[in-house]
Protein backbone atom coordinates (compact mmCIF):
# COMPACT_ATOMS: atom_id res chain seq x y z
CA UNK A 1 28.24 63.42 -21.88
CA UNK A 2 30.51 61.58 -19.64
CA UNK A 3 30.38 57.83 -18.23
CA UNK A 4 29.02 56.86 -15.08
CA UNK A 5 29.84 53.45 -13.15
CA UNK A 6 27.33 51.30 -10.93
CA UNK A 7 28.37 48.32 -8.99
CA UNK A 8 26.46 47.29 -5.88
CA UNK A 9 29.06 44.41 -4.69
CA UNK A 10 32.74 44.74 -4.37
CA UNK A 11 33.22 42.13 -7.06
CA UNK A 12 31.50 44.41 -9.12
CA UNK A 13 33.95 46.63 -8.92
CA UNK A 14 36.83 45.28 -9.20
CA UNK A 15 36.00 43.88 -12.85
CA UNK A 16 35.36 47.89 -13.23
CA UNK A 17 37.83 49.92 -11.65
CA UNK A 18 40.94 49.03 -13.85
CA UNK A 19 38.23 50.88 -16.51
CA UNK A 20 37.52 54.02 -14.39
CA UNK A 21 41.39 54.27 -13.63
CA UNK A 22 42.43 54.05 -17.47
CA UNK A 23 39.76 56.73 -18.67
CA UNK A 24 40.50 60.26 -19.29
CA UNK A 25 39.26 62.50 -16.44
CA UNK A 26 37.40 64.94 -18.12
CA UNK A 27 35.75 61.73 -19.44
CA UNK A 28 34.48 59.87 -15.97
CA UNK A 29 31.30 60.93 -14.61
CA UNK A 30 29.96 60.00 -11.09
CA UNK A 31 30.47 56.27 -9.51
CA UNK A 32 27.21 54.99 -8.10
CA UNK A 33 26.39 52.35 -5.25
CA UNK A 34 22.94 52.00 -6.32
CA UNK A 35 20.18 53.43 -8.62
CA UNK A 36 20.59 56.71 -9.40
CA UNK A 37 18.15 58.93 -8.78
CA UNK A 38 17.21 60.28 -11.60
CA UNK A 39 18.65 60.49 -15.46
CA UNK A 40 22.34 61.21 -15.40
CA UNK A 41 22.31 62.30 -19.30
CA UNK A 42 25.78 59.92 -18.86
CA UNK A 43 26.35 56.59 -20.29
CA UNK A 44 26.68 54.14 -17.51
CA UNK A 45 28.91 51.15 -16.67
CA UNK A 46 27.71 47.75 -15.37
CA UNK A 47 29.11 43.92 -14.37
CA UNK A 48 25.75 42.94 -13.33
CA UNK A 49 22.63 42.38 -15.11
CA UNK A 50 20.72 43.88 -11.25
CA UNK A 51 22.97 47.21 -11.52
CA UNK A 52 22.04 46.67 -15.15
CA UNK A 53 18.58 46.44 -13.99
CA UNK A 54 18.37 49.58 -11.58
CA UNK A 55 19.24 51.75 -14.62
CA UNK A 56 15.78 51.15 -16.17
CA UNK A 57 16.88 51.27 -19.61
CA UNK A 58 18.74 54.02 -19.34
CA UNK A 59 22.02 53.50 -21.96
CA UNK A 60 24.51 51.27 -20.63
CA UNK A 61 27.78 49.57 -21.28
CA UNK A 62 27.84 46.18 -19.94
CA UNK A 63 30.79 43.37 -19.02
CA UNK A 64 30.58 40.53 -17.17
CA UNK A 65 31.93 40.45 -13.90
CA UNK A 66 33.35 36.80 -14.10
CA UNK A 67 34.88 34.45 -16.82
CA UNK A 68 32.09 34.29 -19.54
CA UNK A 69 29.73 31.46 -17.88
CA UNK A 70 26.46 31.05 -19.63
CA UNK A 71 24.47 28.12 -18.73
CA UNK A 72 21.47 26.28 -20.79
CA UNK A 73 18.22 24.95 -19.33
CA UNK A 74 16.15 22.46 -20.93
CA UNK A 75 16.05 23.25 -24.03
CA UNK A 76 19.72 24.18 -24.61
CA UNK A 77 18.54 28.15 -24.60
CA UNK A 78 20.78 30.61 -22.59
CA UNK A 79 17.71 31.73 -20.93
CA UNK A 80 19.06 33.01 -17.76
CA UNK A 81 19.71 37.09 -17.26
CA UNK A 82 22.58 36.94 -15.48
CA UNK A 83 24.91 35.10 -17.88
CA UNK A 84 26.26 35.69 -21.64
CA UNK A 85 23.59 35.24 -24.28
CA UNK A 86 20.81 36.08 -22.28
CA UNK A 87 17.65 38.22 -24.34
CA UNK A 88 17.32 40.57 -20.72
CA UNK A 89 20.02 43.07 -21.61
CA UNK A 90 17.35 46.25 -22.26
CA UNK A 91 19.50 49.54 -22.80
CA UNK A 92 23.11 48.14 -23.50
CA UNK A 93 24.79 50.28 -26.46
CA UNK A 94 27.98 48.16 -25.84
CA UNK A 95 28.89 44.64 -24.68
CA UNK A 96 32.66 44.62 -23.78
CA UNK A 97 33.16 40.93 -23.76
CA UNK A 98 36.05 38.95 -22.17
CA UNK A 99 36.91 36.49 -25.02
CA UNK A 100 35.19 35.03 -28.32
CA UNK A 101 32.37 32.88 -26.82
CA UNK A 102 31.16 35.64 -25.20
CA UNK A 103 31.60 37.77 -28.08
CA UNK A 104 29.43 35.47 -30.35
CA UNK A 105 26.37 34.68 -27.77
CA UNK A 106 25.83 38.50 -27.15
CA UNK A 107 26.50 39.20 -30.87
CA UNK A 108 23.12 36.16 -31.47
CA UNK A 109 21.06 38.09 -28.92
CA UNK A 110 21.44 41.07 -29.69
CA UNK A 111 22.94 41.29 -33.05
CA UNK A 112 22.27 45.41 -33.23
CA UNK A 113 24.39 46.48 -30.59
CA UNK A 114 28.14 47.02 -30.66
CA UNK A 115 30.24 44.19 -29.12
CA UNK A 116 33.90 44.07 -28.41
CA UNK A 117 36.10 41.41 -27.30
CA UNK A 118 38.45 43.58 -24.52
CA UNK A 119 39.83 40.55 -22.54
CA UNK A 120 39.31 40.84 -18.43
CA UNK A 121 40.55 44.41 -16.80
CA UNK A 122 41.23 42.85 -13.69
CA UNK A 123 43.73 40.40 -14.59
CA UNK A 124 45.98 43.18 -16.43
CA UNK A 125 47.72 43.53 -12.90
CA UNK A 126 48.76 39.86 -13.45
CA UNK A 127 49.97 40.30 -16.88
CA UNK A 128 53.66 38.92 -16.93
CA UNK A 129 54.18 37.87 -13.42
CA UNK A 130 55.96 34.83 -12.34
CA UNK A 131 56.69 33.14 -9.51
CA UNK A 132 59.31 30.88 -7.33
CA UNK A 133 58.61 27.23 -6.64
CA UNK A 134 57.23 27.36 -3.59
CA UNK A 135 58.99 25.35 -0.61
CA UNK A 136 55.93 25.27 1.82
CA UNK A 137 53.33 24.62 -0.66
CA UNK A 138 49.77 26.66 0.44
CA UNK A 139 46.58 25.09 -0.89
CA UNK A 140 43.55 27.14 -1.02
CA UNK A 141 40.15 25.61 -0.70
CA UNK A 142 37.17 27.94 -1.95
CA UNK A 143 33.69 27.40 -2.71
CA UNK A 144 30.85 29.48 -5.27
CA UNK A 145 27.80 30.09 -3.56
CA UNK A 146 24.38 28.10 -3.75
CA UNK A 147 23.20 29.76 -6.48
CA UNK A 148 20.17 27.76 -7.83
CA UNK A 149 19.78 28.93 -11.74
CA UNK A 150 21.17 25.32 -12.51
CA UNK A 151 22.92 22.18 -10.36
CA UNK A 152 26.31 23.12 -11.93
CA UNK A 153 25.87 26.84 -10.67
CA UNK A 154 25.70 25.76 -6.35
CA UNK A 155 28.15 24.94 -3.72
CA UNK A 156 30.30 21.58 -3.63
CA UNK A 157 31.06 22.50 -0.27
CA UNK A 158 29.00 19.80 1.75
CA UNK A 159 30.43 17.58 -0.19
CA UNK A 160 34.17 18.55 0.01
CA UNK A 161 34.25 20.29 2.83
CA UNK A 162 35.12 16.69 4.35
CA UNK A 163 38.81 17.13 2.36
CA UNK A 164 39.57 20.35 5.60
CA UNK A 165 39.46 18.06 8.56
CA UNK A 166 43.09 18.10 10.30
CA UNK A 167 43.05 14.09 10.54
CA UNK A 168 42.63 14.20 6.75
CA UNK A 169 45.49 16.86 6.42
CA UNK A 170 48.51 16.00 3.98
CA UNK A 171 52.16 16.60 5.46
CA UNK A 172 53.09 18.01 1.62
CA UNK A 173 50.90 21.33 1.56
CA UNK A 174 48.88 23.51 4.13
CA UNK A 175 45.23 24.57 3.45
CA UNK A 176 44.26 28.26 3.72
CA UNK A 177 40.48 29.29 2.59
CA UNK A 178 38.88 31.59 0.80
CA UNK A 179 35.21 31.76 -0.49
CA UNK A 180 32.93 33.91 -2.90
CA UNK A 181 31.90 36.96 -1.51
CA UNK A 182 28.27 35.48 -1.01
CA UNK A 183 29.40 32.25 0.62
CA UNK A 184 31.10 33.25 3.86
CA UNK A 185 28.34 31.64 5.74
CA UNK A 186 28.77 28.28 4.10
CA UNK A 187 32.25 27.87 5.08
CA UNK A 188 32.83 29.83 7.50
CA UNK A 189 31.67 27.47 10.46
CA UNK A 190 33.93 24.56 9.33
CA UNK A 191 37.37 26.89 8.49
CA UNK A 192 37.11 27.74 11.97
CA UNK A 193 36.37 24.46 13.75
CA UNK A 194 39.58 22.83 11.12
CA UNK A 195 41.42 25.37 11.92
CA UNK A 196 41.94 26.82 8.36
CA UNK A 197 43.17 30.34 8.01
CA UNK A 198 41.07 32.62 6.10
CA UNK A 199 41.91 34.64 3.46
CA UNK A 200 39.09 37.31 2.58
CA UNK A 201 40.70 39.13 -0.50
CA UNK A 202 40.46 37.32 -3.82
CA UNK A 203 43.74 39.59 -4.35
CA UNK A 204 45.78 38.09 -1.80
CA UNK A 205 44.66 34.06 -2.88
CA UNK A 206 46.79 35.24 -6.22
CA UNK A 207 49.86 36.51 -4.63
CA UNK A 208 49.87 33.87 -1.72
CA UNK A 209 48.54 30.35 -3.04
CA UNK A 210 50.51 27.70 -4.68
CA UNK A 211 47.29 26.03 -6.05
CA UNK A 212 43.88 26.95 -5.95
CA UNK A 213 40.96 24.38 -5.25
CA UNK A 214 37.25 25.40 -5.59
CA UNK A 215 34.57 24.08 -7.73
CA UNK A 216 32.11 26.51 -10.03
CA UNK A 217 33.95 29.72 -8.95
CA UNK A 218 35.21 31.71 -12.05
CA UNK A 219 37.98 32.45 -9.80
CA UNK A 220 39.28 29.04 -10.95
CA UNK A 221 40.52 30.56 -14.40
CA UNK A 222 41.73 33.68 -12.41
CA UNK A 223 44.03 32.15 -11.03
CA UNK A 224 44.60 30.06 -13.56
CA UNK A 225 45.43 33.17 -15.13
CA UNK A 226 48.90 33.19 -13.14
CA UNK A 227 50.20 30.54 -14.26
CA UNK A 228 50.09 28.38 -11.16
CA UNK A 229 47.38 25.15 -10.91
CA UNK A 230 44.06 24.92 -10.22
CA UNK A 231 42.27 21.62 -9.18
CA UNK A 232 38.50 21.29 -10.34
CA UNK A 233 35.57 20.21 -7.38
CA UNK A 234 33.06 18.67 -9.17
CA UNK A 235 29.67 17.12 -7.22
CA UNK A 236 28.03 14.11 -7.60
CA UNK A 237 25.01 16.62 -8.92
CA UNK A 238 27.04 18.14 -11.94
CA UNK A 239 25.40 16.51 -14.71
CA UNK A 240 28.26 15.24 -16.98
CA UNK A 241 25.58 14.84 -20.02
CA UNK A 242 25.06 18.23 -19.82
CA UNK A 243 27.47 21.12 -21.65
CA UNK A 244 27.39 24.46 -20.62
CA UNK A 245 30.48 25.37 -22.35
CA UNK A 246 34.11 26.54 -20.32
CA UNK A 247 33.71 24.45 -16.87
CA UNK A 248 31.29 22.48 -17.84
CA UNK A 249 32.76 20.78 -20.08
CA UNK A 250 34.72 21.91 -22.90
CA UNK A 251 37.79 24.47 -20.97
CA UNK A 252 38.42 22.71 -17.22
CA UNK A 253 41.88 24.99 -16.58
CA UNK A 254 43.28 21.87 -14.28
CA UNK A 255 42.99 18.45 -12.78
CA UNK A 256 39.67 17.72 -11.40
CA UNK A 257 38.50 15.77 -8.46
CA UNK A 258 34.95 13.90 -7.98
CA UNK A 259 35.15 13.20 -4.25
CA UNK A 260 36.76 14.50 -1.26
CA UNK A 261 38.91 11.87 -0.53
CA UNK A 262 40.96 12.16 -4.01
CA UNK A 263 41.53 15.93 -3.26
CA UNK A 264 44.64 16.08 -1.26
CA UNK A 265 46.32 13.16 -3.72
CA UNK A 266 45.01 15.42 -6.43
CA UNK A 267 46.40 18.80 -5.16
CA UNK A 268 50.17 16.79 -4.96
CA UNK A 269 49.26 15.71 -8.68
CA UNK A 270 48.83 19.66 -9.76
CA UNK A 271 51.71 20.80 -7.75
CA UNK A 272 53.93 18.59 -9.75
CA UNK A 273 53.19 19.83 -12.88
CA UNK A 274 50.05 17.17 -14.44
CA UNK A 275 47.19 19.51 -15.40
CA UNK A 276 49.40 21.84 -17.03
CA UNK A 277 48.03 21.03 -20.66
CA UNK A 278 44.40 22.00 -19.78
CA UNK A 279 45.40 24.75 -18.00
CA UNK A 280 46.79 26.55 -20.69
CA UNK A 281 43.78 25.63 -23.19
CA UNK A 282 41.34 26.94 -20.76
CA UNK A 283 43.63 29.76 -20.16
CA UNK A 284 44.05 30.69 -23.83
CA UNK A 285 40.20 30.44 -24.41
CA UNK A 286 39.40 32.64 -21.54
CA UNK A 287 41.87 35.10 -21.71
CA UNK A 288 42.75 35.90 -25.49
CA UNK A 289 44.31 39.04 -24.25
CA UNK A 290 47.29 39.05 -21.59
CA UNK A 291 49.16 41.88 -22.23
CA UNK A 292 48.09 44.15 -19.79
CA UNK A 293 45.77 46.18 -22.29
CA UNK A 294 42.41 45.06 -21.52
CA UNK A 295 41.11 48.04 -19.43
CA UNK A 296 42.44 50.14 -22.17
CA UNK A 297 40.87 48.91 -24.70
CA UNK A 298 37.71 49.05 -22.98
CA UNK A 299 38.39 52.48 -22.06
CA UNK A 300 39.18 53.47 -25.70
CA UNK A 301 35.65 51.49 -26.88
CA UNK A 302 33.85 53.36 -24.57
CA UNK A 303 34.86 56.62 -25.13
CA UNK A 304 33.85 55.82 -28.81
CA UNK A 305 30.26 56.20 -27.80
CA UNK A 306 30.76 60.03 -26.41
């Protein structure tokens, strides 16, 4: 038996490939871009509960492909499939989790299979980098997309997207922008008309921003990850009497801003150094492991199974 991977979106994969590179060869199997088409005999590799899905219950090892968001509805149940803690996990033999509070709502679920905390593959790249205080200061502005599951799940950007306009500029910093890989079409229209560069890769926000500034992204603690600031976008229809957990509201990884005027005076706040204390927390809840091992480790609990 070998291991297979699935991942039908780039963002998919690369939560997965640091995995596929760190496993013996004579251990990886095939690397699929959808369903299979019929029984591998392999274990198979997931970030996504719809790759997850496509395997019809065929064994599977499963990660998430963000920072460990789960989300409650009504009834404070973490109902929905696509987050940590949900019930709709059918054929998963292993959860690799990304820190403790993922750990402990896939252990409640599904208390038979294994679970392992293995940190986040792709931030071992990051592990130990550090960088110069930047002289031209680059800001970039990103958004999630309008996913619906909840209000604290969709876009800020109609709200925010105000912040871009060059008569609302700030002389201190420059704004690039960036975007999840499903929300192109909500900014894409205004980056152009404000005349904000865009930066497609996720990869080159880390090496080439000074702060990040997005809303329900889990590229906030990404980037958090580097050591450098993040400032938080909330909307006027994120429910503060609502908790969630991580963003919402117990590990905010910066300074936070609740209208689109205060985001430029905020961004000069992070880039001085306030928001540095939550940072860290967040960081050190998210991340327990950032040493560069994580895709080993899941490599090493995954060959376990074979």
């Amino acid at each position: 038996m070998r291991v297979d991977f699935l991942s039908t979106e780039s963002h998919y994969r690369e939560h997965l490939q640091p995995i596929w590179d760190k496993l013996p060869e004579d251990a990886r199997g095939s690397w699929f871009r959808g369903r299979p088409n019929g029984p591998t005999g392999n274990i198979t590799v997931v970030s996504s509960v719809g790759d997850l899905r496509r395997l019809q219950g065929a064994p599977a090892v499963f990660m998430e492909h963000g920072s460990g968001y789960s989300y409650v509805n009504e009834n404070g149940e973490r109902w929905h499939p696509s987050y940590a803690g949900s019930p709709a996990r059918d054929g998963v033999v292993l959860f690799l989790n990304n820190h403790e509070l993922t750990q402990q709502l896939n252990h409640q679920a599904h208390p038979h299979v294994k679970s392992v905390v293995i940190g986040t593959p792709k931030m071992d790249a990051w592990s130990g980098k550090t960088w110069d205080t930047p002289k031209d200061p680059v800001a970039v502005y990103s958004t999630h997309w309008n996913c619906t599951v909840v209000p604290e799940t969709r876009s800020a950007h109609k709200e925010f997207r105000w912040a871009l306009r060059p008569e609302d500029w700030d002389d201190r910093f420059t704004w690039n922008g960036h975007a999840h890989p499903r929300a192109w079409g909500i900014v894409k229209n205004d980056y152009r008309n404000f005349y904000i560069p865009a930066i497609k890769q996720f990869t080159d926000v880390l090496n080439q921003a000074s702060v990040y500034v997005a809303d329900t992204t889990s590229t906030l603690y990404e980037f958090a990850y580097t050591g450098k600031p993040v400032v938080c976008l909330n909307a006027s229809f994120y429910r503060r009497d609502v908790n969630h957990g991580l963003r919402f509201w117990d590990y905010i990884p910066g300074l936070q801003a609740d209208k689109w005027q205060d985001v430029a005076q905020t961004v000069v706040r992070a880039l001085h150094g306030e928001g540095e204390e939550q940072r860290a927390r967040a960081v050190d809840m998210v991340y327990p492991i950032r040493d560069g091992s994580s895709a080993r480790r899941a490599a090493d609990a995954i060959c376990e199974l074979l």
